[in-house]
Protein backbone atom coordinates (compact mmCIF):
# COMPACT_ATOMS: atom_id res chain seq x y z
CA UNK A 1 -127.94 -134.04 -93.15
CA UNK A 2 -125.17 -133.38 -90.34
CA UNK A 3 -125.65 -130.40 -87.80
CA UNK A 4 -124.00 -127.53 -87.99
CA UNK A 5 -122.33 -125.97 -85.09
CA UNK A 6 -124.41 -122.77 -85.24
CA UNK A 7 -128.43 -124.38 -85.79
CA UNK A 8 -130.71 -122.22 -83.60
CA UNK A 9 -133.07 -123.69 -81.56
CA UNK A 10 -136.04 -123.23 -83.91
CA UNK A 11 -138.70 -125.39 -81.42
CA UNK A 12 -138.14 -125.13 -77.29
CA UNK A 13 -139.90 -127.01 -74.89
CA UNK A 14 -140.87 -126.51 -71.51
CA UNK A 15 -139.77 -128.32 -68.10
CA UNK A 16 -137.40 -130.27 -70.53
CA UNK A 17 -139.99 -132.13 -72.46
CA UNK A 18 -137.86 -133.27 -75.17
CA UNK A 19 -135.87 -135.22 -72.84
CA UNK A 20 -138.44 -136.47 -70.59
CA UNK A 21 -141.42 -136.85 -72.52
CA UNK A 22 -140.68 -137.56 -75.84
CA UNK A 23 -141.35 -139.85 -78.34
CA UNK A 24 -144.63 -140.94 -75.86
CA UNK A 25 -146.44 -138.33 -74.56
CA UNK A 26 -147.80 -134.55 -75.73
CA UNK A 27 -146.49 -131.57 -74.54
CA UNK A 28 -146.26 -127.79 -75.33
CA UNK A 29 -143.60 -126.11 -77.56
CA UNK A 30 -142.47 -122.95 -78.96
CA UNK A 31 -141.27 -121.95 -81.70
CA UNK A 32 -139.80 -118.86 -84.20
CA UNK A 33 -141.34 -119.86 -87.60
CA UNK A 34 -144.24 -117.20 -87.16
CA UNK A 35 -143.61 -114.83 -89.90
CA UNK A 36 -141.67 -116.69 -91.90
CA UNK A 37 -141.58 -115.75 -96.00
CA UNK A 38 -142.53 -119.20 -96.42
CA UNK A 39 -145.27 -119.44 -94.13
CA UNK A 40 -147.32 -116.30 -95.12
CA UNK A 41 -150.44 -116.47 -97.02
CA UNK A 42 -149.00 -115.01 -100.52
CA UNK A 43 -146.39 -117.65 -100.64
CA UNK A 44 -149.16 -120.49 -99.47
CA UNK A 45 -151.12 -119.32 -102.43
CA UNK A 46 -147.97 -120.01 -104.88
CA UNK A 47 -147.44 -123.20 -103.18
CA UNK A 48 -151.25 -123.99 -104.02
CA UNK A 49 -150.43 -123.23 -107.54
CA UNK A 50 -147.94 -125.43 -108.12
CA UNK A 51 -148.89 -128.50 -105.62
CA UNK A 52 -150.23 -131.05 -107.56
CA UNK A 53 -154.02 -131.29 -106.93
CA UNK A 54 -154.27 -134.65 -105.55
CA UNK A 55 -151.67 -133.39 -103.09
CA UNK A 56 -154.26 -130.75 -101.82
CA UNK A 57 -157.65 -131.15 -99.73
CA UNK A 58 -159.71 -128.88 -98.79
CA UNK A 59 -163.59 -128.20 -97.77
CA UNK A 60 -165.73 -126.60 -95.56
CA UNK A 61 -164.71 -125.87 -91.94
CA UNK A 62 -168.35 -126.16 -90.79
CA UNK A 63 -167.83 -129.77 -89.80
CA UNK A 64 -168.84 -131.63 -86.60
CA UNK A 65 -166.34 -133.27 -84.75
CA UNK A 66 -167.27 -136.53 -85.61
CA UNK A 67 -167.98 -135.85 -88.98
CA UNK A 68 -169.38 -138.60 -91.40
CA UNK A 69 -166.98 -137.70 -94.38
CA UNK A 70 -169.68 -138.73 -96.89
CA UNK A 71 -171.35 -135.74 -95.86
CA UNK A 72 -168.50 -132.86 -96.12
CA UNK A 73 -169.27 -129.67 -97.90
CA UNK A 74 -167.47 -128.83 -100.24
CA UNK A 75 -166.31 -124.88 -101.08
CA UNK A 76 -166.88 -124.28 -104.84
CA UNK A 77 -163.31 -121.61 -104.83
CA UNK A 78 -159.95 -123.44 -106.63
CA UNK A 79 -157.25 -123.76 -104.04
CA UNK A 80 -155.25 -120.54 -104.70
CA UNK A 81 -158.70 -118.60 -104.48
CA UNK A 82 -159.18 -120.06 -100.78
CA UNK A 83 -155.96 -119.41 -99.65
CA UNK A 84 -156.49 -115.11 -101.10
CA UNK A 85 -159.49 -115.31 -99.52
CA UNK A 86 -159.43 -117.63 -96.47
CA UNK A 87 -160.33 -114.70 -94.37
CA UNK A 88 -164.03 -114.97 -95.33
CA UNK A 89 -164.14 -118.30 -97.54
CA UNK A 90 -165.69 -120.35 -94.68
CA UNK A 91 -162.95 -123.16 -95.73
CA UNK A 92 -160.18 -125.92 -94.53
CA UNK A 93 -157.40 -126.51 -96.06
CA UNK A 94 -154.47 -128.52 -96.13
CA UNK A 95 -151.33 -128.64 -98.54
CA UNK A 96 -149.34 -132.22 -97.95
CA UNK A 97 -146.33 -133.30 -98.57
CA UNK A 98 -145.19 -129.54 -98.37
CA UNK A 99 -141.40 -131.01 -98.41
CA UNK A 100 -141.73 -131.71 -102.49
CA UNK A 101 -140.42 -127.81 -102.88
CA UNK A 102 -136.78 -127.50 -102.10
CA UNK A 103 -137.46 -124.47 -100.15
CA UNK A 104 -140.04 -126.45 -97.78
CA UNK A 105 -137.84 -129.11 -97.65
CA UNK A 106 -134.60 -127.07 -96.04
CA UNK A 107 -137.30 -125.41 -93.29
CA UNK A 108 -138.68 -128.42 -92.25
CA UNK A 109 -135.15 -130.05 -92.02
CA UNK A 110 -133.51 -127.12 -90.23
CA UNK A 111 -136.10 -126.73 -87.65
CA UNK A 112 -136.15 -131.00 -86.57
CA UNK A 113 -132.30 -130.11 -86.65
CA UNK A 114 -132.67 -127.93 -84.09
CA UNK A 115 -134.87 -130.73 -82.35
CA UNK A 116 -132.12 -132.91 -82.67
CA UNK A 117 -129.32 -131.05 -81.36
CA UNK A 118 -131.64 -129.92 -77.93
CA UNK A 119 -131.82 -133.49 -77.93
CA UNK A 120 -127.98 -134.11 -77.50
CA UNK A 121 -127.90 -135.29 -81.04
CA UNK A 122 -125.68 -134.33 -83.78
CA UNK A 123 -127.83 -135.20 -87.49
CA UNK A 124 -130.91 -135.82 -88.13
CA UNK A 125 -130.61 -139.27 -88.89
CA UNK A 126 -128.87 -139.96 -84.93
CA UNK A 127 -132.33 -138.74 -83.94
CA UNK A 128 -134.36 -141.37 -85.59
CA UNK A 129 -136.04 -137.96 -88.21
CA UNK A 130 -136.41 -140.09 -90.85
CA UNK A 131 -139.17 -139.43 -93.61
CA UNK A 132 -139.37 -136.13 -93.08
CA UNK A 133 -142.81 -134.69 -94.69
CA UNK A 134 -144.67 -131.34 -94.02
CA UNK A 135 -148.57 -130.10 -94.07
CA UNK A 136 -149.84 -126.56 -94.22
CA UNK A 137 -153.22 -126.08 -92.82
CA UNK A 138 -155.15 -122.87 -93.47
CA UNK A 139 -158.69 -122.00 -92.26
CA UNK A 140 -160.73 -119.66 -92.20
CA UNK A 141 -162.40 -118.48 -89.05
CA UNK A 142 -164.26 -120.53 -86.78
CA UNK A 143 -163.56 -124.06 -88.27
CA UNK A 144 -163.28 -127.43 -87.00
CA UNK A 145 -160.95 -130.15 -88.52
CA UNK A 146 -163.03 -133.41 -87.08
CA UNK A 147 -161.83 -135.83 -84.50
CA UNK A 148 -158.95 -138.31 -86.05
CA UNK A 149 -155.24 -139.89 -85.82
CA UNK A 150 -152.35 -139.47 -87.79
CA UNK A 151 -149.59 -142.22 -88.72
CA UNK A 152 -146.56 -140.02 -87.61
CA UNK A 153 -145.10 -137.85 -84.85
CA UNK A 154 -145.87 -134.28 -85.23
CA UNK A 155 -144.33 -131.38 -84.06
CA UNK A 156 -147.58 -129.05 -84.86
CA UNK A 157 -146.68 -125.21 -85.09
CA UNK A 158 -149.49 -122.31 -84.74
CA UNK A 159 -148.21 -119.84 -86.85
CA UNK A 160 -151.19 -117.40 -87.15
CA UNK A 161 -154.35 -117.26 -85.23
CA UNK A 162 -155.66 -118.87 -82.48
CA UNK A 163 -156.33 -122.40 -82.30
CA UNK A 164 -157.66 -125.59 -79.93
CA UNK A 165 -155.70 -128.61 -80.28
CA UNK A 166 -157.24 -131.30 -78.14
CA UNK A 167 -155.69 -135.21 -77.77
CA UNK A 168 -156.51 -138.21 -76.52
CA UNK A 169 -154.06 -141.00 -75.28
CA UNK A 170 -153.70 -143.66 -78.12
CA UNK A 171 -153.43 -146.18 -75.87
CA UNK A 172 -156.94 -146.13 -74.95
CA UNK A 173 -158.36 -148.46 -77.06
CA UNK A 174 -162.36 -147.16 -75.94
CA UNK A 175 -161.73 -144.43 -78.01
CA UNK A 176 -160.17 -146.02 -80.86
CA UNK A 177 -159.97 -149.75 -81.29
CA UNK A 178 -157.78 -151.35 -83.70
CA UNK A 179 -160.63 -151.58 -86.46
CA UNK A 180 -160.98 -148.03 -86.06
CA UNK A 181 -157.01 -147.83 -86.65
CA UNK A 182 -157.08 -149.64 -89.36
CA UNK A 183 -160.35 -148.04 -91.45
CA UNK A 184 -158.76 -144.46 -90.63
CA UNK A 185 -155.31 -145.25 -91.94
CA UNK A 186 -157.22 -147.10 -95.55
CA UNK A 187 -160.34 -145.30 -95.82
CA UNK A 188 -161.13 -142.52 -93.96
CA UNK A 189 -159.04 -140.63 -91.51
CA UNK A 190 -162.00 -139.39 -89.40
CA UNK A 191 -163.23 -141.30 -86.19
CA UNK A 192 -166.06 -141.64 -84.48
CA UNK A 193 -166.05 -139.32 -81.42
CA UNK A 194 -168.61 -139.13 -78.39
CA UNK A 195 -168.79 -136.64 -76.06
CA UNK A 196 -167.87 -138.88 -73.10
CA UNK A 197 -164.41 -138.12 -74.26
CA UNK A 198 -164.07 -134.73 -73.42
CA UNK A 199 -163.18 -135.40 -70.01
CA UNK A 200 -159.83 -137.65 -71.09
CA UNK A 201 -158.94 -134.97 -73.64
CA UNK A 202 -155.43 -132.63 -73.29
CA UNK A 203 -155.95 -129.21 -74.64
CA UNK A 204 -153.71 -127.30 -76.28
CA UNK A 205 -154.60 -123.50 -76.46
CA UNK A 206 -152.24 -122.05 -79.05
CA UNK A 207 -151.47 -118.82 -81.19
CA UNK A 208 -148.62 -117.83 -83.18
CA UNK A 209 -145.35 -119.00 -81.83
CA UNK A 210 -147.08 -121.46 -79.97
CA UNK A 211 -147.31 -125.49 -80.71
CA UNK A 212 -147.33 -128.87 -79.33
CA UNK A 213 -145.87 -132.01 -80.18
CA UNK A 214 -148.34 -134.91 -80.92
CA UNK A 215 -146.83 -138.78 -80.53
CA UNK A 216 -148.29 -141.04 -83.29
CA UNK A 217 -151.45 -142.19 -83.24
CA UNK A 218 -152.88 -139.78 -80.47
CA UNK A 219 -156.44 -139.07 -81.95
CA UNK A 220 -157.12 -135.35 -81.92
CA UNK A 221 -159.56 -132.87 -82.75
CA UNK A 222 -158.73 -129.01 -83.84
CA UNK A 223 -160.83 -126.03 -83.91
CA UNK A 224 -159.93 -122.19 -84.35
CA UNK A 225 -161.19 -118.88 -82.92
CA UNK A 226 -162.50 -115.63 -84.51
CA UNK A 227 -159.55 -115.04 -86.58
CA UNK A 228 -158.15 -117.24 -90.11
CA UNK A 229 -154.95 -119.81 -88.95
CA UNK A 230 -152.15 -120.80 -90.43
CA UNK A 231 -150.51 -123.71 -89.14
CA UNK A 232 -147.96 -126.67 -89.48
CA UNK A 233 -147.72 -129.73 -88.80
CA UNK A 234 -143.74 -131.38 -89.54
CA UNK A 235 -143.99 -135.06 -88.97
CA UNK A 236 -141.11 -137.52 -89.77
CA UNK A 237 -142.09 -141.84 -89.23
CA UNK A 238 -139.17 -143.84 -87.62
CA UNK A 239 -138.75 -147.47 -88.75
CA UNK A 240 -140.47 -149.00 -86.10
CA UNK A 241 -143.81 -146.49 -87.36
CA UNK A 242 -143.12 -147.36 -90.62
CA UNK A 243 -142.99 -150.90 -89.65
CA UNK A 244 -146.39 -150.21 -87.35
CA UNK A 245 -147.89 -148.77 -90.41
CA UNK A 246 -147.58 -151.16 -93.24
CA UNK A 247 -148.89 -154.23 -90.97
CA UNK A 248 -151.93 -151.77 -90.19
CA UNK A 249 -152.63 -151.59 -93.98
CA UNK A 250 -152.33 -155.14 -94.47
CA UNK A 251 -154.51 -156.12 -91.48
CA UNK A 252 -156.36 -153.65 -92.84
CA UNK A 253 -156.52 -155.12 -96.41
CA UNK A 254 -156.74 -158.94 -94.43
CA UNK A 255 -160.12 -157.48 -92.59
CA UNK A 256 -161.73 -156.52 -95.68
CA UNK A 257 -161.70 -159.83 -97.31
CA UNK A 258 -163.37 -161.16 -93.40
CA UNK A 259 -159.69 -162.31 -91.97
CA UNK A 260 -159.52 -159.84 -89.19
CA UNK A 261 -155.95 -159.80 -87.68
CA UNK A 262 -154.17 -159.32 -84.59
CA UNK A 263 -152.74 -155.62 -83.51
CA UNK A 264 -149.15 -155.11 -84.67
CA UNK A 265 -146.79 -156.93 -82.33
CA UNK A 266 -149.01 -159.82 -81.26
CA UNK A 267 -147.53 -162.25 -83.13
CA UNK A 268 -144.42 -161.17 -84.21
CA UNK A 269 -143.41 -164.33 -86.41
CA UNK A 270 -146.80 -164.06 -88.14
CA UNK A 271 -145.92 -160.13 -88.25
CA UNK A 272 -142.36 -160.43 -90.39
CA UNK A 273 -144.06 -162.76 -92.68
CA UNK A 274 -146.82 -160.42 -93.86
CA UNK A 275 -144.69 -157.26 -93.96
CA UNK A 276 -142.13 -159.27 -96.27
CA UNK A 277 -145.24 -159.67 -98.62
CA UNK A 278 -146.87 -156.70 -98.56
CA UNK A 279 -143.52 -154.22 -98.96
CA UNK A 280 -142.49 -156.63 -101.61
CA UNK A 281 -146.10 -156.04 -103.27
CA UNK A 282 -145.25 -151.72 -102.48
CA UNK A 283 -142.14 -152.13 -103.79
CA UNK A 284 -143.14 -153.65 -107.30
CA UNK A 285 -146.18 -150.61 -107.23
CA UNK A 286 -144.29 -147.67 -105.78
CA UNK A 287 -142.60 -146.34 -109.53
CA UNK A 288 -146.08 -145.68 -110.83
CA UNK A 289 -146.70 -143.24 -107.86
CA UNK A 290 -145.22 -141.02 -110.06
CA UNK A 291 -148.04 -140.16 -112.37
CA UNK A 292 -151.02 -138.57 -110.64
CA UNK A 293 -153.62 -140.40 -112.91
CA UNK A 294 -151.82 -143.66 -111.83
CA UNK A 295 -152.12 -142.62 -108.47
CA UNK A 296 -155.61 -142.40 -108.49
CA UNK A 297 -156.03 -145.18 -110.04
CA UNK A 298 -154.38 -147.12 -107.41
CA UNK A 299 -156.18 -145.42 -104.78
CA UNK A 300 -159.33 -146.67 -106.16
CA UNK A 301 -158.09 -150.31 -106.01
CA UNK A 302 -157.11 -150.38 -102.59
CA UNK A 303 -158.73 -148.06 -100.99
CA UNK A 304 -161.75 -148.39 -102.79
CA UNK A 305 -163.92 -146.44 -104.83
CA UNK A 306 -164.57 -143.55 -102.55
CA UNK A 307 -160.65 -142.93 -102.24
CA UNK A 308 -160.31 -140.00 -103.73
CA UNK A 309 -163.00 -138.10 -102.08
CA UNK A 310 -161.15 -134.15 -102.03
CA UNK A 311 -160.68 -134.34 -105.69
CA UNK A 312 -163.41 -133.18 -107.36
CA UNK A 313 -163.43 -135.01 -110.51
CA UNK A 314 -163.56 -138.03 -109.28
């Protein structure tokens, strides 16, 4: 997509962040999304209606921050009734891959635009935004989303309510080693969390308008205040991520059968010649994504049988 002389800067930082900060560190942002037709709770119910299921999680936000996710509760509403009634439903939700509707698509694009061009850039694809996918998250009062990592960059956007966002530098590997990498990425995103911690953790205190960006792999831990929250999170995977990731789900894979491996980059000979074999495996696998029975299915057989824990049904 190539910028357009007029893009508004949708996301700001402070104390020029972008420039000095970014790709490798958090920092605080701001934003205008708040209030957004997309971004309002009647339109997140429509979405929830016509996401496909598997594409939508969602439980109850009485979790502890290290939760054991074989012990969530679960919230006996359908998705479109938690979103009507997320005021009082005593629920979590999030709605991936957001970027599947056209409409969803063009916001998330327009606002990383504007990313771009603070960035001296002129396209998206100068600035290394490549992937692009968005996540809604909705909760009700009160909730906690449990201590884990994602497998992107994130600029994360408070649109309603108020909200903790607190990090933890991914390069300390006492908080999460590379088996804990691995198992979150294949099996579970949650991670263990102890309370000595707290004192390494970067807090983000956020309402609507406000944000933060979060570099990959920082674990975090969310919780909100007396009031429901809307929020997103618009994450994009450069190659060298990508490239990160799929040796972390092959290591991964390697580990289960009792061949643990070395971190990505180690040995980077050893490194090209597994991700040659497992994308050629992906590639031969990645046209039956397109049926969500098949994609249970294959969820099951790599992931194992507890894979598709947030559908109910399974």
């Amino acid at each position: 997509m190539n910028a357009a002389s007029h893009v508004a800067p949708v996301i700001t930082a402070d104390n020029q962040s972008l420039k000095r900060d970014f790709p490798l560190k958090p920092f605080a942002i701001h934003h205008k999304l708040s209030g957004h037709p997309l971004l309002t709770l009647p339109r997140i119910a429509q979405l929830a209606q016509d996401l496909p299921r598997d594409l939508i999680e969602y439980n109850s936000g009485k979790a502890a921050i290290s939760q054991d996710p074989t012990k969530v509760q679960t919230v006996d509403l359908d998705p479109v009734e938690v979103v009507k009634r997320i005021e009082t439903a005593g629920a979590w939700m999030v709605l991936k891959r957001i970027e599947n509707a056209p409409e969803y698509r063009q916001l998330l694009e327009d606002t990383l635009l504007s990313v771009a061009k603070a960035r001296g850039y002129n396209s998206l694809a100068d600035a290394d935004f490549e992937q692009i996918e968005g996540f809604l998250f909705v909760s009700s009062p009160n909730s906690t989303t449990p201590f884990h990592l994602d497998s992107e960059d994130n600029f994360f956007v408070q649109i309603h309510g108020e909200k903790f966002f607190t990090l933890f530098d991914n390069a300390d590997r006492t908080i999460a080693d590379d088996a804990e990498i691995e198992r979150s990425m294949t099996k579970h995103r949650n991670l263990t969390y102890d309370e000595k911690f707290a004192p390494r953790g970067i807090e983000f205190h956020m309402f609507g308008g406000d944000g933060c960006y979060v570099p990959y792999q920082w674990p975090h831990w969310v919780r909100t205040a007396g009031t429901y929250s809307i929020s997103m999170a618009i994450t994009w995977k450069t190659r060298p991520v990508r490239r990160n990731n799929d040796l972390h789900f092959f290591n991964s894979m390697l580990r289960g059968i009792g061949m643990p491996q070395k971190a990505p980059g180690t040995s980077p000979m050893l490194d090209t010649m597994k991700l040659a074999f497992y994308r050629t495996v992906l590639a031969a696998i990645r046209p039956l994504r397109s049926s969500f029975a098949i994609r249970k299915v294959l969820r099951r057989i790599a992931l194992g049988k507890k894979a598709n824990y947030y559908l109910k049904d399974a």
